[in-house]
C-alpha atoms as a PDB file:
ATOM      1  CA  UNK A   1      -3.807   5.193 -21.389  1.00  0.00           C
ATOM      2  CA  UNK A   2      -5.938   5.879 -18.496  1.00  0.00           C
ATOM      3  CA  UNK A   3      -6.725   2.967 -15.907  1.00  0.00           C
ATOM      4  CA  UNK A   4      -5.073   1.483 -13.229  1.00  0.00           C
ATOM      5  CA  UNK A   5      -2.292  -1.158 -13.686  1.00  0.00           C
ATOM      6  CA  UNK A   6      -4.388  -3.952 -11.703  1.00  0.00           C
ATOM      7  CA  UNK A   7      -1.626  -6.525 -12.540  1.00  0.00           C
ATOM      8  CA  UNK A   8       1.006  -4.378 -10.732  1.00  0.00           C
ATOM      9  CA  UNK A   9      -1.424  -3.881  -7.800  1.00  0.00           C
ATOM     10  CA  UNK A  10      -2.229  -7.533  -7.192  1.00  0.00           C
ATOM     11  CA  UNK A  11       1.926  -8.767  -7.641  1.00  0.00           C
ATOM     12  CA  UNK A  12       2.605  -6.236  -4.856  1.00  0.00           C
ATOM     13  CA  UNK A  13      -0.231  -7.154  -2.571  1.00  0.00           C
ATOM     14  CA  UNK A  14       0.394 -10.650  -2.586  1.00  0.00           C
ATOM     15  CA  UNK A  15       4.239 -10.166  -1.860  1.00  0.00           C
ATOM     16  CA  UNK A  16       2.950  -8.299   1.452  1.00  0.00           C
ATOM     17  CA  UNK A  17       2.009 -10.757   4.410  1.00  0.00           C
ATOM     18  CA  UNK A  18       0.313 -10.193   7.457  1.00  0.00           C
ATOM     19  CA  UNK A  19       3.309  -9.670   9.490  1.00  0.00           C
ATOM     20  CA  UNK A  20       4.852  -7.482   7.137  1.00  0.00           C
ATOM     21  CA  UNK A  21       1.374  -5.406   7.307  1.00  0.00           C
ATOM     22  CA  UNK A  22       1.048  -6.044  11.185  1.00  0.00           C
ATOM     23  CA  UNK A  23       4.855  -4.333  11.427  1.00  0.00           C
ATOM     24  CA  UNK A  24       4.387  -1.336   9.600  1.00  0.00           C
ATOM     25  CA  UNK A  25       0.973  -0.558  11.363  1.00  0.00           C
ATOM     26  CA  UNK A  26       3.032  -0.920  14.389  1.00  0.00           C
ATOM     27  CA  UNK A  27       6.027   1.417  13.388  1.00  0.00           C
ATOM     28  CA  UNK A  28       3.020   3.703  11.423  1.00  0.00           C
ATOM     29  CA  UNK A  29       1.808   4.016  15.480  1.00  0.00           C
ATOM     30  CA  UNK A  30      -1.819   2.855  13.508  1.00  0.00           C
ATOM     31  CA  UNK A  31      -2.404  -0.497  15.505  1.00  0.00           C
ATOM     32  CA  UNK A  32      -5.369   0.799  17.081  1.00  0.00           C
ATOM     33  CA  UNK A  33      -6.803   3.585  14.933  1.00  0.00           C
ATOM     34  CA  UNK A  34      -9.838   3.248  12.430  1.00  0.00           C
ATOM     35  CA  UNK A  35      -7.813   4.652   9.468  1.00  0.00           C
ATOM     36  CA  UNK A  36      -9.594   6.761   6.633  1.00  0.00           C
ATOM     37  CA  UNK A  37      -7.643   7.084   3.018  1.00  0.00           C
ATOM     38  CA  UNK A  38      -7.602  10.134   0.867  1.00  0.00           C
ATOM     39  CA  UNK A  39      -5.633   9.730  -1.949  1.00  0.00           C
ATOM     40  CA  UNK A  40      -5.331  12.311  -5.418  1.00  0.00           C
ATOM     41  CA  UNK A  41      -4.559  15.318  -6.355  1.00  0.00           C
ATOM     42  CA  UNK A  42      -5.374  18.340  -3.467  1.00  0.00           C
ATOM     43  CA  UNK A  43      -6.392  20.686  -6.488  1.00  0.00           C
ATOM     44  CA  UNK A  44     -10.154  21.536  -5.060  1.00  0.00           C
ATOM     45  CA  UNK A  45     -12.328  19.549  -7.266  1.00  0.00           C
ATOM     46  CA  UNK A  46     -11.700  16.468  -4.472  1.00  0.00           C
ATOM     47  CA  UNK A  47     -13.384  18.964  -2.293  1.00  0.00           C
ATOM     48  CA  UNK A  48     -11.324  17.439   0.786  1.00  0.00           C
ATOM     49  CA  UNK A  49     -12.693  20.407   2.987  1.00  0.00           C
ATOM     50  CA  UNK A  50     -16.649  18.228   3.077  1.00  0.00           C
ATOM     51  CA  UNK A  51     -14.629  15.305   3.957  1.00  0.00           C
ATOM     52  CA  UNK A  52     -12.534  17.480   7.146  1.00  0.00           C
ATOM     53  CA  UNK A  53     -15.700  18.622   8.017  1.00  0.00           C
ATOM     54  CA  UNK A  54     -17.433  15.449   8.573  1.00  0.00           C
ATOM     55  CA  UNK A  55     -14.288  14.400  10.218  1.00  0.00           C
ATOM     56  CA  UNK A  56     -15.027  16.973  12.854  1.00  0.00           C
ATOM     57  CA  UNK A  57     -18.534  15.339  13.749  1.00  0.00           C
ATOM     58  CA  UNK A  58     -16.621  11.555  12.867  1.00  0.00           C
ATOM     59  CA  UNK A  59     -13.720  12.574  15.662  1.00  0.00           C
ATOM     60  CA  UNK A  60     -16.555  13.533  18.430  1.00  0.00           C
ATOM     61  CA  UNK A  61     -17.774   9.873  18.109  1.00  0.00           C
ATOM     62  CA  UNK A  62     -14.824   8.161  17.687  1.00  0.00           C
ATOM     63  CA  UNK A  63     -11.793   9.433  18.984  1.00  0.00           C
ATOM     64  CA  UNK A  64      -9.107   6.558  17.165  1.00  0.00           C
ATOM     65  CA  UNK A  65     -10.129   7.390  13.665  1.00  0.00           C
ATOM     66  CA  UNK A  66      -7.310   8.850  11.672  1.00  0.00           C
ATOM     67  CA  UNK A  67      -7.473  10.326   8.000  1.00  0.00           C
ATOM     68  CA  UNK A  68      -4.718   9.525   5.869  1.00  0.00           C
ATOM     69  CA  UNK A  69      -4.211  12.136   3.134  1.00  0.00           C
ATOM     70  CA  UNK A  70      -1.400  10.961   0.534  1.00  0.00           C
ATOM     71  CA  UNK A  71      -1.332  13.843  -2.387  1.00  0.00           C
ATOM     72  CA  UNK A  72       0.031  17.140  -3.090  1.00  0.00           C
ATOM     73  CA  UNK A  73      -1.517  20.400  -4.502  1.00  0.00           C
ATOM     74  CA  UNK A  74      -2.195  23.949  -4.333  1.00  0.00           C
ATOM     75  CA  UNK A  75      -5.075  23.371  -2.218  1.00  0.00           C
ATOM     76  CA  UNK A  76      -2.901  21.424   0.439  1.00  0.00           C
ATOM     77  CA  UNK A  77      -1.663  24.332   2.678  1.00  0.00           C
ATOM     78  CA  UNK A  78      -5.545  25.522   2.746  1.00  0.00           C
ATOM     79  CA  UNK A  79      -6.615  22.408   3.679  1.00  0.00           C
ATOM     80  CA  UNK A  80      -3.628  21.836   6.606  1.00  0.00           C
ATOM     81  CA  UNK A  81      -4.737  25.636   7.763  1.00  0.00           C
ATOM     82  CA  UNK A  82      -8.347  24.299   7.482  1.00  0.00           C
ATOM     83  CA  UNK A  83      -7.583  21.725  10.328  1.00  0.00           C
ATOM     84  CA  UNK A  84      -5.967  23.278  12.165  1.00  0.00           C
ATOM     85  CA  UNK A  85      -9.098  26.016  12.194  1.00  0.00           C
ATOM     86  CA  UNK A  86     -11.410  23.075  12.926  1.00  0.00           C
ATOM     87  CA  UNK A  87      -9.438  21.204  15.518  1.00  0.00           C
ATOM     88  CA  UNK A  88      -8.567  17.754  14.282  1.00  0.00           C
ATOM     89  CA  UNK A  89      -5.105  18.332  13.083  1.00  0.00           C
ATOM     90  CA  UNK A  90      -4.539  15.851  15.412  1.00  0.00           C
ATOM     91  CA  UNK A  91      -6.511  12.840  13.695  1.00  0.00           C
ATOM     92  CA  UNK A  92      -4.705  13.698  10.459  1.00  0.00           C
ATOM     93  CA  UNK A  93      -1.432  12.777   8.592  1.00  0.00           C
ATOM     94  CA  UNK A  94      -0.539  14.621   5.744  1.00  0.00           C
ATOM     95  CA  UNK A  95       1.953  12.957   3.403  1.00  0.00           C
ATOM     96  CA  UNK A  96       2.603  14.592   0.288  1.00  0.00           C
ATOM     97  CA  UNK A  97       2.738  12.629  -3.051  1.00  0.00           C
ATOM     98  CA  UNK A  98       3.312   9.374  -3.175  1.00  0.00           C
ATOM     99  CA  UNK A  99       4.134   7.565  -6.668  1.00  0.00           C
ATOM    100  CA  UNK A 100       5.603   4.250  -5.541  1.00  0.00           C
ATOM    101  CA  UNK A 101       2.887   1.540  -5.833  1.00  0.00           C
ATOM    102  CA  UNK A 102       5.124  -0.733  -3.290  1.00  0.00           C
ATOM    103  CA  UNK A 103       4.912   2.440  -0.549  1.00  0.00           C
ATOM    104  CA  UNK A 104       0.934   3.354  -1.475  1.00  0.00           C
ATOM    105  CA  UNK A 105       0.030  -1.027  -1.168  1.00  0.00           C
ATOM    106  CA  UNK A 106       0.565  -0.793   3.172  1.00  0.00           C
ATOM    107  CA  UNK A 107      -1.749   2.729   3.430  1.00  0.00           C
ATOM    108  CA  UNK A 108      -4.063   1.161   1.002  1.00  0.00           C
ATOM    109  CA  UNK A 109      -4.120  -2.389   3.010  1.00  0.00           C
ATOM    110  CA  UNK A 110      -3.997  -0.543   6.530  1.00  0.00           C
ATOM    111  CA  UNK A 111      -7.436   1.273   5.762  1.00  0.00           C
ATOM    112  CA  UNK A 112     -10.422   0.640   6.479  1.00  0.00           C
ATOM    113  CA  UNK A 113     -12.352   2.684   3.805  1.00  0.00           C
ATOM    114  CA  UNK A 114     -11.051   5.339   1.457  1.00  0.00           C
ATOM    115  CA  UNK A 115     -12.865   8.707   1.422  1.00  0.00           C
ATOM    116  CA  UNK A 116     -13.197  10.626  -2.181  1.00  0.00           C
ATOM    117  CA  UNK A 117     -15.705  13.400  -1.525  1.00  0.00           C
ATOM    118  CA  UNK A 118     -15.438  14.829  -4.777  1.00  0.00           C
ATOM    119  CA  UNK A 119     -15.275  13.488  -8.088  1.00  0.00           C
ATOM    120  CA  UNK A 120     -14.355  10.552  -7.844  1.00  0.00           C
ATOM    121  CA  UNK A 121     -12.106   8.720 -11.324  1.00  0.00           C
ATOM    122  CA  UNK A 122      -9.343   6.419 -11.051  1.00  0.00           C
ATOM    123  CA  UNK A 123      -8.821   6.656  -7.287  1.00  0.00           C
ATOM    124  CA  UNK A 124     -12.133   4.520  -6.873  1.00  0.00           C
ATOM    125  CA  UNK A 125     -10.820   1.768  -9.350  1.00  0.00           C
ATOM    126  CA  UNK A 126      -7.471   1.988  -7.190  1.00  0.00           C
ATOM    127  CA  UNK A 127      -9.067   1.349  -4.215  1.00  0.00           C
ATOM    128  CA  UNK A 128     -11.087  -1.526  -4.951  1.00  0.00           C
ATOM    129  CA  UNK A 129      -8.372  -3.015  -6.522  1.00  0.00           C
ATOM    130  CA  UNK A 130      -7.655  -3.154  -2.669  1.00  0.00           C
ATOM    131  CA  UNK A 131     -10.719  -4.655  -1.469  1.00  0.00           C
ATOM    132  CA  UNK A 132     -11.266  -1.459   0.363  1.00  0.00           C
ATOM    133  CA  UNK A 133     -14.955   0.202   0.265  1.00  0.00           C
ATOM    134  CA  UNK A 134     -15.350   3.572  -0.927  1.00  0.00           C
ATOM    135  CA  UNK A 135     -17.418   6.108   0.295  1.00  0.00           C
ATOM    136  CA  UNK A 136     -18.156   9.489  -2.274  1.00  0.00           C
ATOM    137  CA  UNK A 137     -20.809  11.367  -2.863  1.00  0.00           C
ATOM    138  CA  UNK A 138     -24.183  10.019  -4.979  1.00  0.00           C
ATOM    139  CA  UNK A 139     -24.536  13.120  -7.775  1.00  0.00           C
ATOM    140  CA  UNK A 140     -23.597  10.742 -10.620  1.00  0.00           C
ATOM    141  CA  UNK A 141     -23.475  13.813 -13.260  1.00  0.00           C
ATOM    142  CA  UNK A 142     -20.937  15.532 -10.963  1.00  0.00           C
ATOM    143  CA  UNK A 143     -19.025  12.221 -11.205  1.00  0.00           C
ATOM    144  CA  UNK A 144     -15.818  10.774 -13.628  1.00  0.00           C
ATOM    145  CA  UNK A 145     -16.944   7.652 -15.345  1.00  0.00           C
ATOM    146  CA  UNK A 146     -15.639   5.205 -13.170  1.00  0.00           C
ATOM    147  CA  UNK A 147     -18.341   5.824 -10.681  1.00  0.00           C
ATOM    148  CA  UNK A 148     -20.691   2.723 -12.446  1.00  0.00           C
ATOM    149  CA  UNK A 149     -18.151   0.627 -10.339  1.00  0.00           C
ATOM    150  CA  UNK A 150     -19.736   1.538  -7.141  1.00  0.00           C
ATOM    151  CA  UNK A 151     -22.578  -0.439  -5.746  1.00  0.00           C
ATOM    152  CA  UNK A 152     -23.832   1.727  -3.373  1.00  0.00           C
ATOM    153  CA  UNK A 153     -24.201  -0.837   0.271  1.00  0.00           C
ATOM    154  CA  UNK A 154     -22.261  -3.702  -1.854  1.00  0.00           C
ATOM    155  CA  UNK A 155     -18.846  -2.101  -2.082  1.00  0.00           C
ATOM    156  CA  UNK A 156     -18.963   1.680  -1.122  1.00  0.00           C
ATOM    157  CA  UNK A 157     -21.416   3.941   0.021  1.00  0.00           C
ATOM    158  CA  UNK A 158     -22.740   6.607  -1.215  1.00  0.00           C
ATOM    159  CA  UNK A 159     -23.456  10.356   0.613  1.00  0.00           C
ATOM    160  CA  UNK A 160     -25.618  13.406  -0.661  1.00  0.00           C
ATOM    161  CA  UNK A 161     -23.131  15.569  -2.210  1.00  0.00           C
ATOM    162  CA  UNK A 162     -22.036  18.224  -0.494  1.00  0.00           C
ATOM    163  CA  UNK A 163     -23.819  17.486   2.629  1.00  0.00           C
ATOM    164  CA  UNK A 164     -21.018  16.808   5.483  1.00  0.00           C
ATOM    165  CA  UNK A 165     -22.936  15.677   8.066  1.00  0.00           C
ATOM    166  CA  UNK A 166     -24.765  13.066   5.722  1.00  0.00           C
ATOM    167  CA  UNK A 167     -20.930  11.681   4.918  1.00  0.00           C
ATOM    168  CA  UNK A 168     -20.184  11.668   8.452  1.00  0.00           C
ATOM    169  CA  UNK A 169     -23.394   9.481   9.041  1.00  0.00           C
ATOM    170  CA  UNK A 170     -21.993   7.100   6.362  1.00  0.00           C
ATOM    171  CA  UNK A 171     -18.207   7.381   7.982  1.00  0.00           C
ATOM    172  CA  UNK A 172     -19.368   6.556  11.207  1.00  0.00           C
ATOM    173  CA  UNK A 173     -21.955   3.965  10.446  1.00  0.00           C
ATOM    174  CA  UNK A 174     -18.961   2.164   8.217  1.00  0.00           C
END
């Protein structure tokens, strides 16, 4: 009952061809950004706020990198407040929730890595079902089970938890 419908993920990535991905980038305004994925829940154990303030250091270095945040929660208006505190509102879009697999398959092929600073479950196994590398933090006993999927400089990287500029380092170096 809980995994990730791999089957669905791969019939819906196929149907989507380059020009279909090359359009919405261009109607997304993405063509020429270096796009970072967040998606889950925005309920505090993702602990988004190490990941906005890497972004801070990330943004300094590299002006064209955008985070994508696709969820909804009671931490979300703390976290929009919390960029807007830091100053790089601007290099994020905040979605909301986001169920349909068909709208979450162009964010998810349109990134370049996806960014779980927290604990880290199915999101990982949804990513990679992507191709996309994932970066989260390395404190396995502070991780869901699906970390052992993550082979840390083989398909995701892994950051000393809790330590923002260390996951900015691994952003930036990506």
């Amino acid at each position: 009952n809980n995994t990730v419908d791999t089957e669905n993920i791969f019939s819906i990535k196929n149907k989507i061809s380059i020009e279909m991905l090359k359009d919405f980038k261009k109607n997304m305004s993405i063509n020429d950004s270096r796009v970072l994925l967040f998606v889950g829940r925005l309920e505090g154990k993702e602990k988004l706020n190490i990941l906005l303030d890497s972004l801070v250091d990330v943004c300094s270095k590299d002006e064209k990198v955008l985070l994508i945040v696709i969820g909804n929660g009671s931490f979300l208006p703390k976290y929009r407040e919390y960029s807007v505190k830091k100053g790089i509102a601007g290099h994020i879009r905040w979605l909301g929730a986001i169920y349909k697999e068909e709208e979450l398959a162009y964010w998810f092929l349109s990134a370049d890595c996806f960014v779980y600073p927290g604990a880290i479950g199915l999101s990982l196994l949804h990513a990679f079902s992507y191709g996309l590398p994932v970066i989260t933090h390395n404190n396995f006993k502070n991780q869901m089970p699906e970390i052992v999927a993550l082979n840390d400089r083989y398909n995701g990287l892994l950051y000393l938890e809790n330590h923002y500029k260390h996951l900015s380092k691994m952003i930036i170096n990506m």
